[in-house]
Protein backbone atom coordinates (compact mmCIF):
# COMPACT_ATOMS: atom_id res chain seq x y z
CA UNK A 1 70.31 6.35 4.48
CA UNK A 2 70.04 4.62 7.97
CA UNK A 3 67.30 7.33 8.67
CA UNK A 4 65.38 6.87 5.58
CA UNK A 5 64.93 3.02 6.07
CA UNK A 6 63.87 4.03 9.69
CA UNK A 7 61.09 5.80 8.74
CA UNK A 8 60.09 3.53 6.17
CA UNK A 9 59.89 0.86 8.77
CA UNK A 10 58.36 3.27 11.27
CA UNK A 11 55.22 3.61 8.61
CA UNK A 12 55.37 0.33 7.91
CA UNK A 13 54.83 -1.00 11.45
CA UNK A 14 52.78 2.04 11.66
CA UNK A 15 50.29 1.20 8.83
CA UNK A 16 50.15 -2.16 10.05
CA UNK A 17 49.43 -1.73 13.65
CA UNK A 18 46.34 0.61 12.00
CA UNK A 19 45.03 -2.55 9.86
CA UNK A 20 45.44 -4.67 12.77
CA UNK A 21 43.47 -1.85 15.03
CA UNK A 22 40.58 -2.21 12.38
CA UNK A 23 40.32 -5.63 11.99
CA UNK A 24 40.06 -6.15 15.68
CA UNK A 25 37.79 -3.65 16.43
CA UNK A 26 34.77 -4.21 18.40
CA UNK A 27 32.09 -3.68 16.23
CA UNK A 28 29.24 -1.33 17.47
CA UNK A 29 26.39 -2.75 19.93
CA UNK A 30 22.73 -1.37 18.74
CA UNK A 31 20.11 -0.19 21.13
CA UNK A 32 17.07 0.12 19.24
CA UNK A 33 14.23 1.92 20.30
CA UNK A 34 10.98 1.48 18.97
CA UNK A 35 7.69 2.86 20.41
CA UNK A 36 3.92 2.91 18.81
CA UNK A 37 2.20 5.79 17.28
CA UNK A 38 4.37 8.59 18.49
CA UNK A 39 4.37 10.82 15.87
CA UNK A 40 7.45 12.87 15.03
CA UNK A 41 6.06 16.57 16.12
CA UNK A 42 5.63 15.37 19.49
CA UNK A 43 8.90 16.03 20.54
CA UNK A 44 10.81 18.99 22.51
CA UNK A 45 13.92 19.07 19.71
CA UNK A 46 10.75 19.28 17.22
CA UNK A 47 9.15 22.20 18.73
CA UNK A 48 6.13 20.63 20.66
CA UNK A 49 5.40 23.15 23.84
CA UNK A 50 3.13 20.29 25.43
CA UNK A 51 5.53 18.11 25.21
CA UNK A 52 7.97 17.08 28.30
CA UNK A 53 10.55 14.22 27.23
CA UNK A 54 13.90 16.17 28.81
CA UNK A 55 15.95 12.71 28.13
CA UNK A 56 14.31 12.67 24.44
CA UNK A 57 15.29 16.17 23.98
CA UNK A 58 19.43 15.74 25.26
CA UNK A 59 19.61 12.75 23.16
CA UNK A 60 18.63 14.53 20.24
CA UNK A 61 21.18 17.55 21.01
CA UNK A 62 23.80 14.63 21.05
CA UNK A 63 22.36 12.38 17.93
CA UNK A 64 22.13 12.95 14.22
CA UNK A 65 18.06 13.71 13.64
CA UNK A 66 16.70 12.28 10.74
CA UNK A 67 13.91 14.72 10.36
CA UNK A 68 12.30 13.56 7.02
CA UNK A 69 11.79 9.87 7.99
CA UNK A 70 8.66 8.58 7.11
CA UNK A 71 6.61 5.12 7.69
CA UNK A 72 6.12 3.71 4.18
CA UNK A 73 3.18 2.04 5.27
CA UNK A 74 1.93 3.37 8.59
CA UNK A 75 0.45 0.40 10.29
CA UNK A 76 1.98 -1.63 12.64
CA UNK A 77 2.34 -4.68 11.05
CA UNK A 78 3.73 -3.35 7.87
CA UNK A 79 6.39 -1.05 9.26
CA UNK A 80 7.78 -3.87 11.24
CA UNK A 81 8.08 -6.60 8.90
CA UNK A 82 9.85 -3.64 6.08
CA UNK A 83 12.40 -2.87 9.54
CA UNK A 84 12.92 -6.57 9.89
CA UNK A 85 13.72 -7.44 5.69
CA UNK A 86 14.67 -4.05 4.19
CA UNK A 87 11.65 -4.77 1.73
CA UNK A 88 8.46 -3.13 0.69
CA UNK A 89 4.95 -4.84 1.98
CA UNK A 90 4.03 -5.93 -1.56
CA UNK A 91 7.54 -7.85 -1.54
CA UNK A 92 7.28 -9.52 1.87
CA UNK A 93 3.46 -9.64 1.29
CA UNK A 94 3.15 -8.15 5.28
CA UNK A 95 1.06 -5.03 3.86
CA UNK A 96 -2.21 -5.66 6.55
CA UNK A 97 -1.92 -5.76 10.41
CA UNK A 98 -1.81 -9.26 12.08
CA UNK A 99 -0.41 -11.52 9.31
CA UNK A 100 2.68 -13.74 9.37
CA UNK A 101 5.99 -12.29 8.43
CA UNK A 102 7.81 -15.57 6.40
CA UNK A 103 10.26 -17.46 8.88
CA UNK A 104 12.17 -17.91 5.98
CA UNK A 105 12.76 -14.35 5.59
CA UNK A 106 16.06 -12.83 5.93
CA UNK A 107 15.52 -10.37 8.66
CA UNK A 108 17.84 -7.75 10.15
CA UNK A 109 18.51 -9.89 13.75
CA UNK A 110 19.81 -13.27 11.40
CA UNK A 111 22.02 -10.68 9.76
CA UNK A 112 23.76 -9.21 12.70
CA UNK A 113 23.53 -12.89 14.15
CA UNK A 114 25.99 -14.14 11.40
CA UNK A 115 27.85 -11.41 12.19
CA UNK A 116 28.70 -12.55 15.80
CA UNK A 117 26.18 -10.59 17.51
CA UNK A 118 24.21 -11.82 19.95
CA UNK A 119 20.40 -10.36 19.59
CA UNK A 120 17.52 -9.69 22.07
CA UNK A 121 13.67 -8.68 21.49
CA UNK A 122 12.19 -7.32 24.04
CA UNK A 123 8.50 -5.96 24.46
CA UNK A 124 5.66 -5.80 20.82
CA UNK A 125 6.39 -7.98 18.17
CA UNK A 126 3.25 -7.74 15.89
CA UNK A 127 4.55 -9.84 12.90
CA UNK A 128 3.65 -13.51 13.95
CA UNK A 129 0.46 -13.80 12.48
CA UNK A 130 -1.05 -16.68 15.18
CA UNK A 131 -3.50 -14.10 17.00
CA UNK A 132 -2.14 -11.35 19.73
CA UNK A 133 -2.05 -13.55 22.43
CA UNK A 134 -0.51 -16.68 21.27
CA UNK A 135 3.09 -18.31 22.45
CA UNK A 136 5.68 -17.25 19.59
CA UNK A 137 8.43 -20.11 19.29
CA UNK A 138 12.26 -19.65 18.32
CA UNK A 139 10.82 -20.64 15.20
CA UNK A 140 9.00 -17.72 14.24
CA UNK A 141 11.19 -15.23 16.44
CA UNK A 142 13.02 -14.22 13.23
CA UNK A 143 16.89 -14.34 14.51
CA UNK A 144 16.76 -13.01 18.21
CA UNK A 145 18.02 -15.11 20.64
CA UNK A 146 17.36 -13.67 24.07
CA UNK A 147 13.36 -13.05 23.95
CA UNK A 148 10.83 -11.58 26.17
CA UNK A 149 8.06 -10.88 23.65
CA UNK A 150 4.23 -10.53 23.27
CA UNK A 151 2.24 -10.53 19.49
CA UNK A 152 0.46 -7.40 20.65
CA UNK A 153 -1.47 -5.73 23.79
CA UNK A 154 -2.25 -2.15 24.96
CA UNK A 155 -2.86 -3.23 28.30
CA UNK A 156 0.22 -1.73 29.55
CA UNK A 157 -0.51 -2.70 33.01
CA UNK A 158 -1.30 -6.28 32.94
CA UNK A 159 0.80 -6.84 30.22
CA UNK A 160 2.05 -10.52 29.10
CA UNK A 161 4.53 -11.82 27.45
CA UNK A 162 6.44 -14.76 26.81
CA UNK A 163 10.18 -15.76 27.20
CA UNK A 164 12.86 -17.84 25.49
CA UNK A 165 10.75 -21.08 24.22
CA UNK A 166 8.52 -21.26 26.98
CA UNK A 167 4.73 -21.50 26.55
CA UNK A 168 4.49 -20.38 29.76
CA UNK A 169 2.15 -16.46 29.93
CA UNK A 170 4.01 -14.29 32.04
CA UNK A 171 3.33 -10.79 33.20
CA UNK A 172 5.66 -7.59 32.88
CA UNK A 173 5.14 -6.32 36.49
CA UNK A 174 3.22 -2.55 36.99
CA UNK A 175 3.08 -0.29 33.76
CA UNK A 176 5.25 -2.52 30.97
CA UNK A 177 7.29 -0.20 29.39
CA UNK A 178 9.32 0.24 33.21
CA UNK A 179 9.74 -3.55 33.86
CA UNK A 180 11.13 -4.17 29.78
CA UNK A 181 13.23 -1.42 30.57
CA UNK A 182 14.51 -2.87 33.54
CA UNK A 183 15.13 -6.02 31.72
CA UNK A 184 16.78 -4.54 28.70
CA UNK A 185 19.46 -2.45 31.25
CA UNK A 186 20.18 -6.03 32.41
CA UNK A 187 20.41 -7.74 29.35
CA UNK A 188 22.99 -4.96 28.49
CA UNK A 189 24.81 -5.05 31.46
CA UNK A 190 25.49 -8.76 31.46
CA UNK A 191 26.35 -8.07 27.32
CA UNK A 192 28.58 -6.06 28.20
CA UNK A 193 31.16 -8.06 29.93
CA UNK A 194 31.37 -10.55 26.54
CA UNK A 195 33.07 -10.07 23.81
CA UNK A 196 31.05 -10.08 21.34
CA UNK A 197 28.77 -6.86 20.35
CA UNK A 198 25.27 -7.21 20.85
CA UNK A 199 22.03 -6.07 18.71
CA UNK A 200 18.77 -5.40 21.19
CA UNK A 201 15.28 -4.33 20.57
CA UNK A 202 13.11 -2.74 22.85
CA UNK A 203 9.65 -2.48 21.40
CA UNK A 204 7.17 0.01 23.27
CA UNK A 205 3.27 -0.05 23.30
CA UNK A 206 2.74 3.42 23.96
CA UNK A 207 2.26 6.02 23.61
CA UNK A 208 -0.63 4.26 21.45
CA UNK A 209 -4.19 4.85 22.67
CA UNK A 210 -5.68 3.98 25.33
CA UNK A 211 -4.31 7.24 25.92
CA UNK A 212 -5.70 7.63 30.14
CA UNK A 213 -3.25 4.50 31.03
CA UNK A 214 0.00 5.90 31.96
CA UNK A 215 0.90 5.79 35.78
CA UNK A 216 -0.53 8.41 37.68
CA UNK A 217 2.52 10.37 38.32
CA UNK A 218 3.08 10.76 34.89
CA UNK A 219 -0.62 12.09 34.50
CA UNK A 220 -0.52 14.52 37.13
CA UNK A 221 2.04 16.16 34.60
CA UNK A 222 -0.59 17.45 32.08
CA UNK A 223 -3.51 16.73 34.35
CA UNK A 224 -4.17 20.93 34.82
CA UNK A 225 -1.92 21.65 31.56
CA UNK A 226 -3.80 23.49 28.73
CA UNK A 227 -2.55 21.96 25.65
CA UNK A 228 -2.54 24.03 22.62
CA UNK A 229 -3.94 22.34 19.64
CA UNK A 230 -3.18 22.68 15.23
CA UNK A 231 -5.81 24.71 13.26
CA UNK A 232 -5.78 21.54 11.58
CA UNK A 233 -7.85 19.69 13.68
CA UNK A 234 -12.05 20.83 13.90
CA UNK A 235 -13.38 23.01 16.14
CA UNK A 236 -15.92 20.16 16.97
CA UNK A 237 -13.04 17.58 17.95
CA UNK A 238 -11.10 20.20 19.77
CA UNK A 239 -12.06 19.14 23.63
CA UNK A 240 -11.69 15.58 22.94
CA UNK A 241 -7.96 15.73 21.42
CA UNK A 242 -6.73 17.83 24.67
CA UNK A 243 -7.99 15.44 26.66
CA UNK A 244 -6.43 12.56 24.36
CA UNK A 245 -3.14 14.70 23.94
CA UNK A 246 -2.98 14.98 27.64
CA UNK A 247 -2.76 10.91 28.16
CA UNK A 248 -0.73 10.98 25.26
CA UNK A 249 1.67 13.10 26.47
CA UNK A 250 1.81 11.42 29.89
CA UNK A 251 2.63 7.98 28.41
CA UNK A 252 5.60 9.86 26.18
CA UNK A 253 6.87 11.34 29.95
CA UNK A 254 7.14 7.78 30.91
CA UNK A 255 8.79 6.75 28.09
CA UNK A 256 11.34 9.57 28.24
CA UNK A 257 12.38 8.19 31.92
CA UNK A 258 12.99 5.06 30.41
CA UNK A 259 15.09 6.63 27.51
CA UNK A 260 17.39 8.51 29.86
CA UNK A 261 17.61 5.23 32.28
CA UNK A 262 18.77 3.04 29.43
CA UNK A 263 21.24 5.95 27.48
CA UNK A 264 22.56 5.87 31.64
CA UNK A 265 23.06 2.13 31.70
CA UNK A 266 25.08 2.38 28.52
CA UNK A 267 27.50 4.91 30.13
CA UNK A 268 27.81 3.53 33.06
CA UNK A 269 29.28 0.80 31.88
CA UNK A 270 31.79 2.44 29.65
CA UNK A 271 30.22 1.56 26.50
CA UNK A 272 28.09 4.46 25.28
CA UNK A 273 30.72 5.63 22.57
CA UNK A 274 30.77 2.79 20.58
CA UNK A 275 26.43 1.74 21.16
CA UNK A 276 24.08 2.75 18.59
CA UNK A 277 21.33 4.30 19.82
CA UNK A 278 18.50 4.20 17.64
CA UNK A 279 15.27 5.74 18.09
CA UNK A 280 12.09 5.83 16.22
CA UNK A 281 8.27 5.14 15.76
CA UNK A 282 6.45 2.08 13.67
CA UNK A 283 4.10 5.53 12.35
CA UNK A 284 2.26 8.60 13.66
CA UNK A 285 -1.06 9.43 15.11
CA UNK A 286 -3.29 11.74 13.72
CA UNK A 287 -4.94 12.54 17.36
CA UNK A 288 -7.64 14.54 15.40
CA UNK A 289 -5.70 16.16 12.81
CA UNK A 290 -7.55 16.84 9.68
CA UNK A 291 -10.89 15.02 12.34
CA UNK A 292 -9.13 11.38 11.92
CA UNK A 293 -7.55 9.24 14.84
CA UNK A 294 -4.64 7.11 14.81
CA UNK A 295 -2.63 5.79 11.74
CA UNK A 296 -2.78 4.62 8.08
CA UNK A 297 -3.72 7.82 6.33
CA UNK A 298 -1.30 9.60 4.29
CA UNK A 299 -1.27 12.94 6.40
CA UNK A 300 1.72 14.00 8.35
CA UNK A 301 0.72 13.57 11.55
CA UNK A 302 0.34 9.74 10.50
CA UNK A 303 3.61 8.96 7.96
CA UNK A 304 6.34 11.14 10.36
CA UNK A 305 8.58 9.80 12.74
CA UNK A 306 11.02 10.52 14.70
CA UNK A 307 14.18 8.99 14.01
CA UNK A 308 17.89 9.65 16.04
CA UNK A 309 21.23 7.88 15.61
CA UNK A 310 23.13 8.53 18.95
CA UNK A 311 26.42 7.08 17.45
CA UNK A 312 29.50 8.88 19.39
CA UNK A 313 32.49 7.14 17.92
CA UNK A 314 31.16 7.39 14.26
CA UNK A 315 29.59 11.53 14.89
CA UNK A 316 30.32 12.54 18.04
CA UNK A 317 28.20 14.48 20.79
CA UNK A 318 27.27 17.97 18.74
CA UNK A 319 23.92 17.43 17.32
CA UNK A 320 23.25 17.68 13.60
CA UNK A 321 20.82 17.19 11.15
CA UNK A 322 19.96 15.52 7.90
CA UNK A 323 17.28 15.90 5.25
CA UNK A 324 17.56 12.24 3.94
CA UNK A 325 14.28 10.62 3.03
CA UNK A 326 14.69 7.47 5.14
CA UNK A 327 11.55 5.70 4.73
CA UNK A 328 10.82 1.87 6.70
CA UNK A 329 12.82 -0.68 3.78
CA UNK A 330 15.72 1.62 4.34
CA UNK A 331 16.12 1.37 8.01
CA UNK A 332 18.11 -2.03 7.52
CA UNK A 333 20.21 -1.42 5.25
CA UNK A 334 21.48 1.83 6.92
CA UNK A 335 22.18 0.40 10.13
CA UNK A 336 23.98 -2.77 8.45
CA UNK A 337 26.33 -0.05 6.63
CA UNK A 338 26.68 2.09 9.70
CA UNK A 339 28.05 -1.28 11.50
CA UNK A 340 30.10 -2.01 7.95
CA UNK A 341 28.06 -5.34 7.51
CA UNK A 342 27.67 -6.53 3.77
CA UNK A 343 23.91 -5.78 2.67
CA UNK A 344 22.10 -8.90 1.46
CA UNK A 345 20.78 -8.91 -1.78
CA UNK A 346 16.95 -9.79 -0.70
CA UNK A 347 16.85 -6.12 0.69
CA UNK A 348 15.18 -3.54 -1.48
CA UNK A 349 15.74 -0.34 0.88
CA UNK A 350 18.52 2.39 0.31
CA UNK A 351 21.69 2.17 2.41
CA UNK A 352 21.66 5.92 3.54
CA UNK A 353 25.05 5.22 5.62
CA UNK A 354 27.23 7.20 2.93
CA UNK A 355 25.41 9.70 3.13
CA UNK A 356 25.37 9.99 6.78
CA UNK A 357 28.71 9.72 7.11
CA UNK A 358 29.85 12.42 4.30
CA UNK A 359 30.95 10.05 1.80
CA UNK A 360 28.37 10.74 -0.67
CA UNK A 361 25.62 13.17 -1.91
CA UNK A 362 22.31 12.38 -1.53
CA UNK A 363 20.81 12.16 -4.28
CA UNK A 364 17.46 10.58 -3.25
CA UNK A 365 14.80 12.80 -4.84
CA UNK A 366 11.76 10.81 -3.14
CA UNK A 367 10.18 8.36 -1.17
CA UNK A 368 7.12 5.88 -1.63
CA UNK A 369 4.08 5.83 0.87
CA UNK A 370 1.42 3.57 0.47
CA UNK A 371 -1.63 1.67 1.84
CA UNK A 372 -1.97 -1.44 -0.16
CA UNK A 373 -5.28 -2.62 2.13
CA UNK A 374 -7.20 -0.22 4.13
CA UNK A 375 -8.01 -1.39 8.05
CA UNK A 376 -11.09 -2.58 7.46
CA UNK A 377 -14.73 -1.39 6.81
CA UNK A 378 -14.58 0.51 9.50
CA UNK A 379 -11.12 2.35 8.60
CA UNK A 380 -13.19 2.84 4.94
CA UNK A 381 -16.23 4.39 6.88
CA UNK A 382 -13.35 7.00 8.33
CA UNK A 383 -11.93 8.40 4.98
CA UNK A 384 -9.14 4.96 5.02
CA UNK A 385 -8.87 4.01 1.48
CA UNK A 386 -5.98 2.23 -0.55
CA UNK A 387 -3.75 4.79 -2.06
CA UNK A 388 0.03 5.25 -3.45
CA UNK A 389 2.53 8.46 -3.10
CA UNK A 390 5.36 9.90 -2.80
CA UNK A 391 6.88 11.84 -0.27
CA UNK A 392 10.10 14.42 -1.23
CA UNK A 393 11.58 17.11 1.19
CA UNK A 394 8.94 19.83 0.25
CA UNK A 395 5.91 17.91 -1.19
CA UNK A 396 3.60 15.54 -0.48
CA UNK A 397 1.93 13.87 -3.87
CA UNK A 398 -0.92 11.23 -3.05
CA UNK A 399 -3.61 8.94 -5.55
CA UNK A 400 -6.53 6.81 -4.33
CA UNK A 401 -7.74 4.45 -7.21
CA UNK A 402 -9.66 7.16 -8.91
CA UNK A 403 -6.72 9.59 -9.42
CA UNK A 404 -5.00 12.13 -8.06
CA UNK A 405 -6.04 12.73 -4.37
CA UNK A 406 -3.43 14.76 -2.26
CA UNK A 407 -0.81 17.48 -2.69
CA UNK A 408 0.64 19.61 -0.36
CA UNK A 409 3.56 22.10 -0.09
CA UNK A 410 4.55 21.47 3.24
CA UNK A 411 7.31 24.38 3.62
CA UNK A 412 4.41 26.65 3.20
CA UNK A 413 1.75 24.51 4.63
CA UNK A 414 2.87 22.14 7.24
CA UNK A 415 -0.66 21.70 8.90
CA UNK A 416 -1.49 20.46 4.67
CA UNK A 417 -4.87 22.65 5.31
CA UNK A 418 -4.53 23.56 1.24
CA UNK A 419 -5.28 20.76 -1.02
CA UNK A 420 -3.78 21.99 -4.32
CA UNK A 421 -4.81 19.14 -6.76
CA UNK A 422 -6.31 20.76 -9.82
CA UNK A 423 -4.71 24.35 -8.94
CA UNK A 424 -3.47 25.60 -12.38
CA UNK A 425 -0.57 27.44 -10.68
CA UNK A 426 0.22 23.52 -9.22
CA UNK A 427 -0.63 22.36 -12.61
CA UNK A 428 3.08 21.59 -14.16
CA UNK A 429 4.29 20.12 -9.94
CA UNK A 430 1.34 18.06 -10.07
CA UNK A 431 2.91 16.57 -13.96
CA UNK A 432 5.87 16.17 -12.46
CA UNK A 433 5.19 13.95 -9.47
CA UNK A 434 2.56 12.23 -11.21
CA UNK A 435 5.23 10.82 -13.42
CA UNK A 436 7.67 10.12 -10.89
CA UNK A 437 5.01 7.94 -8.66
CA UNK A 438 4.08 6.10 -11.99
CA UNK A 439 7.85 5.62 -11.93
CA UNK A 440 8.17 4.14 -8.59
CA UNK A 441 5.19 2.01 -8.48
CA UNK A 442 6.59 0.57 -12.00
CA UNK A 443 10.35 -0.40 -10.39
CA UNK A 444 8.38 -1.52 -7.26
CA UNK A 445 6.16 -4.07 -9.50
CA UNK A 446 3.43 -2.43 -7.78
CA UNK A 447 0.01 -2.93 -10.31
CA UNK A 448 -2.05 -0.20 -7.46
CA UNK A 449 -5.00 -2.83 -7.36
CA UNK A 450 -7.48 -2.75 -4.53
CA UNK A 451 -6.79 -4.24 -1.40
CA UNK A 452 -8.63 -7.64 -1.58
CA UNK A 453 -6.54 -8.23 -4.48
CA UNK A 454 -3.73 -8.66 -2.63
CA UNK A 455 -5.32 -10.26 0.35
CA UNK A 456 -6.49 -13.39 -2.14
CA UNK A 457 -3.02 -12.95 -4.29
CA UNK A 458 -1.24 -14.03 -0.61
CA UNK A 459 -4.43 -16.28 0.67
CA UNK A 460 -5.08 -14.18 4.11
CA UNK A 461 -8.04 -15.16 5.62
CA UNK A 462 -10.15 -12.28 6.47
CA UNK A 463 -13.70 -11.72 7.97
CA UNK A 464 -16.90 -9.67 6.78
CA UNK A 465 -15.27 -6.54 7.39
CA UNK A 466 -11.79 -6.82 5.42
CA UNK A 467 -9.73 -7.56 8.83
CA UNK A 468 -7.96 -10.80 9.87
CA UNK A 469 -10.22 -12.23 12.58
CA UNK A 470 -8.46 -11.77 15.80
CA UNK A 471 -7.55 -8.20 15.24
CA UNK A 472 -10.90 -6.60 16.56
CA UNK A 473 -10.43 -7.39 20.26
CA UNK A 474 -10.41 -4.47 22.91
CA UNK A 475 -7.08 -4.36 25.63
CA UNK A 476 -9.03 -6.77 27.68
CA UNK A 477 -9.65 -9.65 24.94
CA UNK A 478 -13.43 -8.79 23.99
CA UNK A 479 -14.72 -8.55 21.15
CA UNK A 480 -15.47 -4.54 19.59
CA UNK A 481 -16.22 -2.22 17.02
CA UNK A 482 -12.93 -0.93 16.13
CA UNK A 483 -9.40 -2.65 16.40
């Protein structure tokens, strides 16, 4: 008898010391990385042979890959403001580049903040609204405390920013993405020795174009390389993407360095087991593929991202894979439920975290992709045109505002050179997805009306050519063609 009641008080203690364990838990810190335009082939774990991101690559082999994730909406502007609310452009009305993000908006950094974080911002912002080069206040800085932010430049080497709640330009010193990863390893380092968990940001210009920018040892890497390019981009265009790629490729090489500096920060200081690592893109870039440039068009090379969770304590250090449809609203409301932090009830996104972690099927069929308001006249003049899809793990199902546009089976067509809308044998697919974008648009509230609809529905002030004033400036402040 003596026995039994020992054992029943040995669980008891036991069961409590476990709740006691949970509830004082350090919650996970979050490392997010977030470059611009690096689309998700360009990667080692992905396949690329041009590519050389070593640091990229181990992370991956130590991170749960996210291969299917997708930018909704892939602009800058957009993709930010769904990562910062967990809602869809037409919701937060941020569905053009260079518009103002509500500072009443409940964004991912107030969340966390509640939460006892502390938060940091470091590097591209892009969702002020006030013009690229203007001071941001705490105001408008959406929940981060410690802040060493600019609106937007591609001038990576005479690159300003601003910090805290000065006014005061400053300049990152030598190529940008270096000196905010110097700063970030410090912010962490001094983060680490408090108590409470901290949420930080470190936004990257590149690898967007100007692609010939990168520091010159970094160039010297593809500078003799011959890159191989997809039969998906014309013979005609050929020369000028290898040259492109090579710059391209050179900024990523940087990047990677600064990957593998900040992953070594976190384990030097004992904390990489319980830091989330995140790492992803704001969208692609098309770098010639199907004879466009850049972003906003519907094609892979555009709406694919990478996207790793390096999350030891929560699944290890063997890297695995998952076919969830992640798409820009959802990246909020993952993370929250990865950290166990209650999901408000502005956010529209899926919290994916059950899945991740093996308590649930996925059962997430699809995902919407849209572009509510082209870039402009001169994105129109370059095949850019509003349009509404759906994305599942195979297909690719796309409308303009005349009808059906795109479909591709990307298992047996991942360079989507086979357009097979109209194709009797696609006939019943093309039904099928038809009715389930009708579907989504409906639960979205989403009417598909053309662009300056929506640009007078939220009162943006735009120019002759469809863009917000300041956005046509070149990486030196003058005036241009093209933003």
């Amino acid at each position: 008898m003596k026995l039994l009641l020992t054992l029943i008080l040995a669980l008891i203690l036991s069961d409590s010391a476990i709740l006691l364990a949970q509830k004082t838990a350090k919650k996970p810190n979050v490392l997010y990385i977030m470059v611009d335009q690096w689309r998700a082939q360009a990667t080692g774990y992905s396949g690329d042979k041009n590519v050389f991101c070593p640091n990229l690559d181990r992370l991956a082999s130590e991170s749960l890959n996210l291969k299917n994730a997708v930018s909704g909406t892939p602009v800058c502007t957009p993709h930010r403001a769904s990562l910062m609310t967990g809602q869809y452009p037409l919701t937060n009305g941020v569905f053009m580049n260079d518009v103002l993000l509500d500072t009443n908006a409940t964004t991912i950094a107030k969340v966390y903040k509640k939460q006892g974080y502390t938060t940091g911002y470091v590097g591209k912002w892009h969702i002020d609204g006030h013009g690229r080069n203007t001071y941001i206040p705490p105001t408008r800085q959406q929940g981060f405390g410690y802040w060493k932010a600019l609106e937007c430049t591609h001038n990576y080497n005479n690159s300003p920013y601003y910090a805290g709640d000065s006014n005061k330009k400053l300049f990152w010193k030598g190529y940008d993405v270096i000196a905010q990863t110097e700063d970030v390893c410090n912010y962490i380092s001094k983060q680490a020795q408090q108590e409470n968990p901290f949420l930080v940001f470190i936004s990257i210009g590149s690898p967007h174009d100007p692609y010939q920018t990168a520091p010159e040892k970094y160039r010297q890497l593809f500078a003799n390389k011959d890159i191989s390019i997809n039969e998906n981009v014309p013979a005609e265009k050929r020369e000028k993407v290898k040259e492109d790629l090579r710059g391209y490729y050179s900024h990523i090489a940087a990047i990677d360095d600064c990957i593998g500096k900040m992953w070594q920060t976190l384990k030097d200081l004992g904390i990489d087991d319980n830091t989330m690592i995140v790492f992803s893109a704001d969208h692609g870039d098309l770098l010639g593929a199907h004879g466009s440039w850049n972003k906003q068009q519907p094609y892979e090379e555009s709406i694919r991202v990478p996207f790793l969770i390096h999350y030891p304590n929560l699944f290890g250090k063997t890297g695995t894979t998952s076919s969830v449809l992640i798409n820009s609203p959802d990246i909020m409301p993952t993370l929250l439920g990865l950290c166990q932090i209650p999901i408000p009830k502005s956010v529209e996104g899926i919290d994916f975290s059950p899945v991740l972690i093996g308590k649930k099927k996925d059962t997430v069929k699809h995902t919407l992709i849209s572009c509510p308001q082209p870039f402009g006249q001169w994105a129109r003049q370059r095949g850019g045109k509003e349009y509404r899809g759906i994305v599942t793990q195979r297909y690719m199902y796309v409308r303009d505002l005349q009808g059906p546009w795109l479909l591709f089976d990307n298992e047996k067509d991942p360079l989507q050179l086979n357009n097979l809308i109209g194709s009797p044998l696609y006939s019943t697919l093309q039904k099928s997805l038809d009715a389930d974008l009708k579907k989504e648009l409906k639960k979205r509230n989403d009417e598909f009306l053309p662009g300056m609809a929506y640009v007078k529905k939220w009162k943006y002030v735009v120019d002759a050519t469809e863009t917000v004033p300041y956005t046509k400036v070149n990486y030196e402040g003058k005036p241009i063609i093209e933003p």
